[in-house]
C-alpha atoms as a PDB file:
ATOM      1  CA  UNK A   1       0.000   0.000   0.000  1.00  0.00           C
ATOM      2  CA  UNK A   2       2.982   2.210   0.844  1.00  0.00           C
ATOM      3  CA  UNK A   3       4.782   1.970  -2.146  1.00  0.00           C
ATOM      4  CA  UNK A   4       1.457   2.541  -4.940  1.00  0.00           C
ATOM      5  CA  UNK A   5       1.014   5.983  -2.716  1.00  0.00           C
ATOM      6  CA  UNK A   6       4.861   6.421  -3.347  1.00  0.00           C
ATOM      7  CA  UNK A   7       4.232   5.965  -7.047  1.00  0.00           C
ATOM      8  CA  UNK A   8       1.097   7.910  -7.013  1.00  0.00           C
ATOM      9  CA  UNK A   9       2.808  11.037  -5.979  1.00  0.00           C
ATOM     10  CA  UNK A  10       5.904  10.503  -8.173  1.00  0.00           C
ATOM     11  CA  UNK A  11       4.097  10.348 -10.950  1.00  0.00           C
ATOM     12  CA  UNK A  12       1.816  13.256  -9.818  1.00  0.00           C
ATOM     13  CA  UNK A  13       4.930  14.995  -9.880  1.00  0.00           C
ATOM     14  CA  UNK A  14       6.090  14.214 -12.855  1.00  0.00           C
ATOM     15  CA  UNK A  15       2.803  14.416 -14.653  1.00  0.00           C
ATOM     16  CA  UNK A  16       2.902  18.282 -13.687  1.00  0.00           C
ATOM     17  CA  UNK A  17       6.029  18.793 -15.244  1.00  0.00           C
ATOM     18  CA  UNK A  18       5.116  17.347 -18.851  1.00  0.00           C
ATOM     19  CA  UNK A  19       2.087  19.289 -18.694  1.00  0.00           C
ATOM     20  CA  UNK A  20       4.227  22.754 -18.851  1.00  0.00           C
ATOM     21  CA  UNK A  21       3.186  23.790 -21.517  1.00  0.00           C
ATOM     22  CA  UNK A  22       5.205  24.507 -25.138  1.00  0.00           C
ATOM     23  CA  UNK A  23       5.046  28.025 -26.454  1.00  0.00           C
ATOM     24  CA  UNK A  24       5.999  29.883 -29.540  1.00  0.00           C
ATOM     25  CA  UNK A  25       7.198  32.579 -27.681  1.00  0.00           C
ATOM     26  CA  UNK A  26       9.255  30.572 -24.819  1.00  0.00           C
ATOM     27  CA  UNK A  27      12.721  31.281 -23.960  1.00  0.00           C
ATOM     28  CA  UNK A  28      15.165  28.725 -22.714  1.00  0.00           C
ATOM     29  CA  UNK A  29      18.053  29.316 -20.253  1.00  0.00           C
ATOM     30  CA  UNK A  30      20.177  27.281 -17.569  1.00  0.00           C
ATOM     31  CA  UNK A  31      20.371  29.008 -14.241  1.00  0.00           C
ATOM     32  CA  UNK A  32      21.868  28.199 -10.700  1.00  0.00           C
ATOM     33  CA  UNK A  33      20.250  27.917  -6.997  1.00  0.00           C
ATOM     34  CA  UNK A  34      21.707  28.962  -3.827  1.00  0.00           C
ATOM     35  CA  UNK A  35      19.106  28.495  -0.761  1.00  0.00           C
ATOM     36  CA  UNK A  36      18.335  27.646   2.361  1.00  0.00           C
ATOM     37  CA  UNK A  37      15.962  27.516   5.294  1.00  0.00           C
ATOM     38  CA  UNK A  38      16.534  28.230   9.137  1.00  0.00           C
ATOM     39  CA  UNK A  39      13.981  27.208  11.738  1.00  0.00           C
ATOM     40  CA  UNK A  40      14.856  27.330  15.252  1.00  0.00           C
ATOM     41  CA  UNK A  41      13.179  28.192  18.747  1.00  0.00           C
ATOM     42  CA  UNK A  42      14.049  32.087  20.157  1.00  0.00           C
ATOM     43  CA  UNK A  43      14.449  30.680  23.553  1.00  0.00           C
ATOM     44  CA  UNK A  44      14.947  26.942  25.385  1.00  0.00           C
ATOM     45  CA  UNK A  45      11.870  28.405  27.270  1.00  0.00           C
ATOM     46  CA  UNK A  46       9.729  29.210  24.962  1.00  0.00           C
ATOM     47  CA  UNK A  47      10.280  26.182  22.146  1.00  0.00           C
ATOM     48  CA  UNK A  48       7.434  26.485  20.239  1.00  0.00           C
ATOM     49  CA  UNK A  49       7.993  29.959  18.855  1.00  0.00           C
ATOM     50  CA  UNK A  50      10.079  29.566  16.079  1.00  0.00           C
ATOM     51  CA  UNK A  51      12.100  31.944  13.409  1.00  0.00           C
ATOM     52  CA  UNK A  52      12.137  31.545  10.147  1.00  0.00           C
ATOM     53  CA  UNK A  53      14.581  32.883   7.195  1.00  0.00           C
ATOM     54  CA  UNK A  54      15.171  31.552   3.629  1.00  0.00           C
ATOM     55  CA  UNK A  55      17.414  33.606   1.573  1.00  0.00           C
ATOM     56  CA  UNK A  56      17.645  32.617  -2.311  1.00  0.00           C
ATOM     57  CA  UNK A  57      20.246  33.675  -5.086  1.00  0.00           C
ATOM     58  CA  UNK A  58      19.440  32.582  -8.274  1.00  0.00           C
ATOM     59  CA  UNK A  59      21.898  33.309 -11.117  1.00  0.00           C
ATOM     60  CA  UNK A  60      20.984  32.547 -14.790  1.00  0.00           C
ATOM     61  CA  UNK A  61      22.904  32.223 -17.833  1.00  0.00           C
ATOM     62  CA  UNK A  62      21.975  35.558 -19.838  1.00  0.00           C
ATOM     63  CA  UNK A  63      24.176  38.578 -20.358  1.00  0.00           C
ATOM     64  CA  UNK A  64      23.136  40.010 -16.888  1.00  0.00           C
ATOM     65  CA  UNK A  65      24.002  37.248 -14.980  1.00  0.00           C
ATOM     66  CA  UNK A  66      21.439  37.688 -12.222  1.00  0.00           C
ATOM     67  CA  UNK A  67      17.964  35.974 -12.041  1.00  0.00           C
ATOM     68  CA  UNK A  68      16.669  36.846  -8.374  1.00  0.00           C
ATOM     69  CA  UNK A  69      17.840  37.433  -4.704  1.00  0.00           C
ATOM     70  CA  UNK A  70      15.519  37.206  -2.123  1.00  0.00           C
ATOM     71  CA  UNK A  71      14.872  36.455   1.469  1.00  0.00           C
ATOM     72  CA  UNK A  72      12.584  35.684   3.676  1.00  0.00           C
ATOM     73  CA  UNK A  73      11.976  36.483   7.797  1.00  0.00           C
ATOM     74  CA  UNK A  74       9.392  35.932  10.345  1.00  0.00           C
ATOM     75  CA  UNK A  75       8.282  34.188  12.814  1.00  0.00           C
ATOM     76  CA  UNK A  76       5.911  31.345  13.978  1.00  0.00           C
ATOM     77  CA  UNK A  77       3.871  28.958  16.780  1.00  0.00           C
ATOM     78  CA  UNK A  78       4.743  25.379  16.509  1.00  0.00           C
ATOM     79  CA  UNK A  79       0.901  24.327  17.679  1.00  0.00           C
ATOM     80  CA  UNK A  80       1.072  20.525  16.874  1.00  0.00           C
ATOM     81  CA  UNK A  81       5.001  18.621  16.282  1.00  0.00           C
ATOM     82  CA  UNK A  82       3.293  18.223  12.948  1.00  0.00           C
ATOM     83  CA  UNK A  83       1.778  21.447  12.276  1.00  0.00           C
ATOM     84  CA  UNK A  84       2.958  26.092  12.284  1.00  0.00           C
ATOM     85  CA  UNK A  85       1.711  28.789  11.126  1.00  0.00           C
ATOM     86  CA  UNK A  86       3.902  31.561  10.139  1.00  0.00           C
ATOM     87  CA  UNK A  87       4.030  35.327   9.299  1.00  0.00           C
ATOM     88  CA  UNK A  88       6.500  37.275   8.059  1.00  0.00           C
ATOM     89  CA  UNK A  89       8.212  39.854   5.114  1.00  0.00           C
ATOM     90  CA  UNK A  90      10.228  39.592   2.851  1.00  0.00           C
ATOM     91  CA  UNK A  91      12.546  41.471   0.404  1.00  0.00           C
ATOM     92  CA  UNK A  92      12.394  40.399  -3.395  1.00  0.00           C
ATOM     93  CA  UNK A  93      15.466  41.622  -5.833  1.00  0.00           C
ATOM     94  CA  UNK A  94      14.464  40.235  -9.489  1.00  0.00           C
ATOM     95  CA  UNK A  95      16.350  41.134 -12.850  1.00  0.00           C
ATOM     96  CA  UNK A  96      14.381  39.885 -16.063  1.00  0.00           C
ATOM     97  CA  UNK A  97      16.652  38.858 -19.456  1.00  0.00           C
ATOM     98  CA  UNK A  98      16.608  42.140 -20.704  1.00  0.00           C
ATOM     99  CA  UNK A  99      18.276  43.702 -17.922  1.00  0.00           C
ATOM    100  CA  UNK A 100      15.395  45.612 -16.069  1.00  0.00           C
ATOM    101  CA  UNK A 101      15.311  45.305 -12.179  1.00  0.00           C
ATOM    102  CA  UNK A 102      12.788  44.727  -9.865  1.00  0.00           C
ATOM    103  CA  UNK A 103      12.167  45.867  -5.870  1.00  0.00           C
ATOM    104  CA  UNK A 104       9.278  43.941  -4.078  1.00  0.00           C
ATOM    105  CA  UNK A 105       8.796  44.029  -0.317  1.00  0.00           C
ATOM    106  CA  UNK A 106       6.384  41.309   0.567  1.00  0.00           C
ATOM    107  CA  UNK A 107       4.185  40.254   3.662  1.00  0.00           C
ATOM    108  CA  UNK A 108       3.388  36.439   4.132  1.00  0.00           C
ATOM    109  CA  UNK A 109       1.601  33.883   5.850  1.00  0.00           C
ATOM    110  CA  UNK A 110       1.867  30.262   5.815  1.00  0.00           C
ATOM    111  CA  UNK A 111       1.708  26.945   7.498  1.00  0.00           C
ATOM    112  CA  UNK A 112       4.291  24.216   7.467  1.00  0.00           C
ATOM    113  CA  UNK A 113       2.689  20.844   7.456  1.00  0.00           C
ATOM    114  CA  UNK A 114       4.326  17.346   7.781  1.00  0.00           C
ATOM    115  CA  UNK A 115       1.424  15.235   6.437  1.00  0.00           C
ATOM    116  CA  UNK A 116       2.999  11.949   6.788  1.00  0.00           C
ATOM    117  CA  UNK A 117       6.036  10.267   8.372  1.00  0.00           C
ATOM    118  CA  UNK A 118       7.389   6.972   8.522  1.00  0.00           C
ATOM    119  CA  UNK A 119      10.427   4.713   7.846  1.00  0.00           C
ATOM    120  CA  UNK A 120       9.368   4.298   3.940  1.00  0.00           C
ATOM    121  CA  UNK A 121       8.766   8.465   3.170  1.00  0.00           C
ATOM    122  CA  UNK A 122       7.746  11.563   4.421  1.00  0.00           C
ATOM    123  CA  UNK A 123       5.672  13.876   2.913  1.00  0.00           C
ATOM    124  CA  UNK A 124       5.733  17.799   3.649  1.00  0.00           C
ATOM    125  CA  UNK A 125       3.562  20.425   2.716  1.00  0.00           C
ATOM    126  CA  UNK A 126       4.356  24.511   2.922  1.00  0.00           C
ATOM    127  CA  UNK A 127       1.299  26.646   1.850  1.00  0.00           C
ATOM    128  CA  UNK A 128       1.697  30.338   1.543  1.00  0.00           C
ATOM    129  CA  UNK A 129       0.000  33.635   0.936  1.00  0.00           C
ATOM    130  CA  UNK A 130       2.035  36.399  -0.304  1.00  0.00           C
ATOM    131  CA  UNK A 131       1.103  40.209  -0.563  1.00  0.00           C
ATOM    132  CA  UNK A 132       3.667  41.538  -2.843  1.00  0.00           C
ATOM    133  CA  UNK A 133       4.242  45.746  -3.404  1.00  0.00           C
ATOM    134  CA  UNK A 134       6.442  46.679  -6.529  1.00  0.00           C
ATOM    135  CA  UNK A 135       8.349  49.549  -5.347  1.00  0.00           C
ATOM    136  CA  UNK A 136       7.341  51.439  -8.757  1.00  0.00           C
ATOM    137  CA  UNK A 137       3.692  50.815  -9.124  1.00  0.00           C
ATOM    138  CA  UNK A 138       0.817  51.383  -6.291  1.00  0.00           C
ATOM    139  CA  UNK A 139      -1.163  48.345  -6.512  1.00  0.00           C
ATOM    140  CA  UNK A 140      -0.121  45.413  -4.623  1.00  0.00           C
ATOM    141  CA  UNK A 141      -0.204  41.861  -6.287  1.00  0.00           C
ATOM    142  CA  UNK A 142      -1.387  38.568  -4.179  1.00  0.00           C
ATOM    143  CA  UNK A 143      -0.327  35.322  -4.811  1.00  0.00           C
ATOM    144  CA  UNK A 144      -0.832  31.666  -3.823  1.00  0.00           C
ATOM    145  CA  UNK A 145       1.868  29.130  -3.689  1.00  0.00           C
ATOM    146  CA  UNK A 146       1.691  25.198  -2.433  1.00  0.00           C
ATOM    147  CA  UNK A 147       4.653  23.269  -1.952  1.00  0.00           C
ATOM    148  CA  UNK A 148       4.533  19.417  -2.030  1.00  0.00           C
ATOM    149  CA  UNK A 149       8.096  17.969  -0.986  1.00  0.00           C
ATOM    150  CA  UNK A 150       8.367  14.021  -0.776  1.00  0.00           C
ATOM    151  CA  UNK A 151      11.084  12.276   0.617  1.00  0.00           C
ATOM    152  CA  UNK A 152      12.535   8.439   0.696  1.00  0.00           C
ATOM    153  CA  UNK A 153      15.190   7.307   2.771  1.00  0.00           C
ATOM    154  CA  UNK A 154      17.971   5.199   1.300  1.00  0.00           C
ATOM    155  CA  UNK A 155      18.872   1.941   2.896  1.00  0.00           C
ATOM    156  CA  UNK A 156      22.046   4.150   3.430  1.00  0.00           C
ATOM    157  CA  UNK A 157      20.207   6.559   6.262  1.00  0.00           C
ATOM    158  CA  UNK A 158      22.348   9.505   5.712  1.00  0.00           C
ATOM    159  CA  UNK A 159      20.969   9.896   2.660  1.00  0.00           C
ATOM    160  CA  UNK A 160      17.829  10.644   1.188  1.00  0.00           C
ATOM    161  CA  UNK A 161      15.800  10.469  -2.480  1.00  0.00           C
ATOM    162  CA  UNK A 162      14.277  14.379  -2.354  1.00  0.00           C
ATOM    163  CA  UNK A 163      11.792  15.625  -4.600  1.00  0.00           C
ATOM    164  CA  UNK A 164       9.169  18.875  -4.626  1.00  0.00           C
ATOM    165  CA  UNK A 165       6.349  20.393  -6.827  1.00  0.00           C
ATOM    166  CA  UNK A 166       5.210  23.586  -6.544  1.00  0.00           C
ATOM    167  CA  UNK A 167       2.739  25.723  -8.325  1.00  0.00           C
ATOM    168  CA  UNK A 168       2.498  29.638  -8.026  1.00  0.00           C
ATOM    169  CA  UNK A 169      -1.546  31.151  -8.678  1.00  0.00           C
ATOM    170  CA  UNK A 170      -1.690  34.908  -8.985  1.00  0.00           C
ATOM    171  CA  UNK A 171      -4.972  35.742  -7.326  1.00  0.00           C
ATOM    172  CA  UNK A 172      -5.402  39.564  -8.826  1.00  0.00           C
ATOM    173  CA  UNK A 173      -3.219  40.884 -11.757  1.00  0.00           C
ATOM    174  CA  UNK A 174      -1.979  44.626 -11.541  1.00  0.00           C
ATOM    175  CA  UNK A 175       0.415  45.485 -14.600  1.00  0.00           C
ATOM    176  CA  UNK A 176       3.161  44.611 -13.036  1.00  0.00           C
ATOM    177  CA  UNK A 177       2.731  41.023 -12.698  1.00  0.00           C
ATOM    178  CA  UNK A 178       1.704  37.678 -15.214  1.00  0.00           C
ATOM    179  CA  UNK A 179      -2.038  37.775 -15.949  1.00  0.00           C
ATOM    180  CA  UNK A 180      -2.065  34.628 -16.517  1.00  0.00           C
ATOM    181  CA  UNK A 181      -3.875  32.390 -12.549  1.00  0.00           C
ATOM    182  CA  UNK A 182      -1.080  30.093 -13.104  1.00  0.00           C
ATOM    183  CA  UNK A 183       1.440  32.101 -13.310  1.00  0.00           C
ATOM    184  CA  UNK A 184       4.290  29.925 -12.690  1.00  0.00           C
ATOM    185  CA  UNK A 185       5.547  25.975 -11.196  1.00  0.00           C
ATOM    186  CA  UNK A 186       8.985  24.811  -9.979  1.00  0.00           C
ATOM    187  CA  UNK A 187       9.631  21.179  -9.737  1.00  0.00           C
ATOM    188  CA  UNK A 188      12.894  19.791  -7.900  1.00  0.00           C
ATOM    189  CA  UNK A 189      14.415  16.273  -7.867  1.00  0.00           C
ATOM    190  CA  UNK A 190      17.879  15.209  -5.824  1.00  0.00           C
ATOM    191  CA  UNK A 191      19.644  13.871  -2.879  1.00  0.00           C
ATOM    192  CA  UNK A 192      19.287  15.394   0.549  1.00  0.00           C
ATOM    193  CA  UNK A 193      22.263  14.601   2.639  1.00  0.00           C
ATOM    194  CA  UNK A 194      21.493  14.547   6.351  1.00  0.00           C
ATOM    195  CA  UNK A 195      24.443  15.877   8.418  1.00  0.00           C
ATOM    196  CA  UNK A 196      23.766  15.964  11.788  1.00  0.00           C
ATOM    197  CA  UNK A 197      20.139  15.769  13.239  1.00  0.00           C
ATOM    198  CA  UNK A 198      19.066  19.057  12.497  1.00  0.00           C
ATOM    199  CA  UNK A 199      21.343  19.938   9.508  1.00  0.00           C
ATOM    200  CA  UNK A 200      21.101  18.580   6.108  1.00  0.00           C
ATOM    201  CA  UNK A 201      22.347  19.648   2.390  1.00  0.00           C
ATOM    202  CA  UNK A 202      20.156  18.937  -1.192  1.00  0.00           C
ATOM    203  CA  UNK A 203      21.549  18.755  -4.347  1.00  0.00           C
ATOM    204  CA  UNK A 204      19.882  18.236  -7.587  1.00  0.00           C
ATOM    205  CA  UNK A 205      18.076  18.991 -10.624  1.00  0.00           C
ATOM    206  CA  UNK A 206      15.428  21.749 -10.738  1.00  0.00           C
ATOM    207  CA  UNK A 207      13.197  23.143 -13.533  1.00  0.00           C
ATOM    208  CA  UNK A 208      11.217  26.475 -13.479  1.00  0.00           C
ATOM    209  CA  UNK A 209       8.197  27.749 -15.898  1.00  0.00           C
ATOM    210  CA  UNK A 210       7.552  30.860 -15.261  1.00  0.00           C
ATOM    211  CA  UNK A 211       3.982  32.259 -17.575  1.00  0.00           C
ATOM    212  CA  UNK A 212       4.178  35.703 -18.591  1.00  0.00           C
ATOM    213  CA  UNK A 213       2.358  38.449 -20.697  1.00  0.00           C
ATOM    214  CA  UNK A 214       1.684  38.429 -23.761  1.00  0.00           C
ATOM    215  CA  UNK A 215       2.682  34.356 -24.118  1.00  0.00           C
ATOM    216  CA  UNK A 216       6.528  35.217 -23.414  1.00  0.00           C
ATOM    217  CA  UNK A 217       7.046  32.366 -21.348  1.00  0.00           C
ATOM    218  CA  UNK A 218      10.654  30.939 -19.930  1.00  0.00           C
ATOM    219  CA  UNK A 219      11.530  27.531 -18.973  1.00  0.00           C
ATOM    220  CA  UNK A 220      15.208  27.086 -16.804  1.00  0.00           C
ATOM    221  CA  UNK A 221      16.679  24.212 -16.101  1.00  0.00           C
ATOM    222  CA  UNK A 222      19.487  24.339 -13.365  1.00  0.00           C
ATOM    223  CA  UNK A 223      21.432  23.076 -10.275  1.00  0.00           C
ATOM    224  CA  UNK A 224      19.699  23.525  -7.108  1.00  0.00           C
ATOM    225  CA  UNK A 225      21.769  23.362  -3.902  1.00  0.00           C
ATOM    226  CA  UNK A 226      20.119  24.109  -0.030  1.00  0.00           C
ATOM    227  CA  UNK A 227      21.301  23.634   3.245  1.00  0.00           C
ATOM    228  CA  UNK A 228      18.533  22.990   5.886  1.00  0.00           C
ATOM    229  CA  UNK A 229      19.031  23.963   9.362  1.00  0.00           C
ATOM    230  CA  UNK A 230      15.678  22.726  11.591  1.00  0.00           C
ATOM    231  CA  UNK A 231      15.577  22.428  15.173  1.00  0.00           C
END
């Protein structure tokens, strides 16, 4: 029973990525990922409040050389050992392929959600609500985005099969942003190496579609590499 939901959601994965999509218009570029995500408790005291910060670079393979810088702070109430809400801001740096910059400063919500944990896989979710303000234009853009991350331990526990999906809605559409509702979906496959017990480090392949105006689409394909830090 384990392994057909296993193969369910790999090929729910997968299925999302062949369904991207092929445009006239599409551009095609490699790109490169630095992330990562710290979660810890502000005080032994008080455990279950929790920061949170996830800063990005992302550098692409045009003429600029820069795809997007970002990061993420906040904070958070771990309610269940399964389940925590967050809320936060953020700062968003983004450079598109013909040069032109872009400054977003962004408020947030989300939960963190592990769904399902056992010896065979675990299976995380991370829902969030974004309220995004272009420093050049008054109206403020809100978006949805749903993370589904799966992972299977090797028989070699220090190391893990990783793999996410995750799909970006735009729930209004000032100029500044796709008008297209799905405006975008990143899907990740790799090897998580687990350091220590709250430390670990993924590697891998990731692919991003990103749907813009007026059908001018792009599609990267690039290394992704994050280092985890949970406690």
């Amino acid at each position: 029973m384990k392994n057909v939901t296993i193969k369910r959601i790999l090929y729910s994965l997968f299925f999302l990525l062949l369904c991207i999509p092929a445009f006239s218009h599409t551009q095609h570029y490699a790109n490169l990922w630095f992330d990562g995500t710290f979660i810890g408790s502000f005080l032994k005291k008080h455990e279950k409040w929790k920061y949170y910060l996830q800063p990005r670079l992302v550098v692409i393979d045009d003429r600029y050389g820069l795809d997007e810088a970002h990061v993420f702070y906040g904070a958070g109430y771990q309610i269940t050992p399964n389940f925590a809400p967050y809320v936060g801001a953020a700062y968003f740096l983004s450079e598109d392929i013909q040069g032109t910059e872009s400054h977003e400063n962004v408020v947030w919500q989300q939960f963190l959600w592990d769904m399902y944990k056992s010896k065979s896989f675990k299976l995380n979710n991370r829902t969030r609500l974004e309220e995004r303000k272009n420093t050049l234009y008054p109206q403020w853009a809100i978006r949805f985005r749903d993370q589904f991350t799966l992972r299977i331990p090797f028989q070699n526990k220090k190391y893990s099969f990783i793999t996410f999906d995750e799909f970006f809605l735009n729930l209004n559409h000032p100029s500044w942003v796709s008008n297209k509702f799905f405006s975008q979906n990143r899907f990740f496959t790799g090897i998580e190496k687990h350091i220590s017990k709250s430390t670990s480090f993924d590697v891998g392949y990731i692919n991003q579609a990103r749907f813009q105006r007026r059908n001018k689409n792009l599609i990267t394909n690039g290394v992704y590499l994050r280092i985890n830090v949970i406690s």
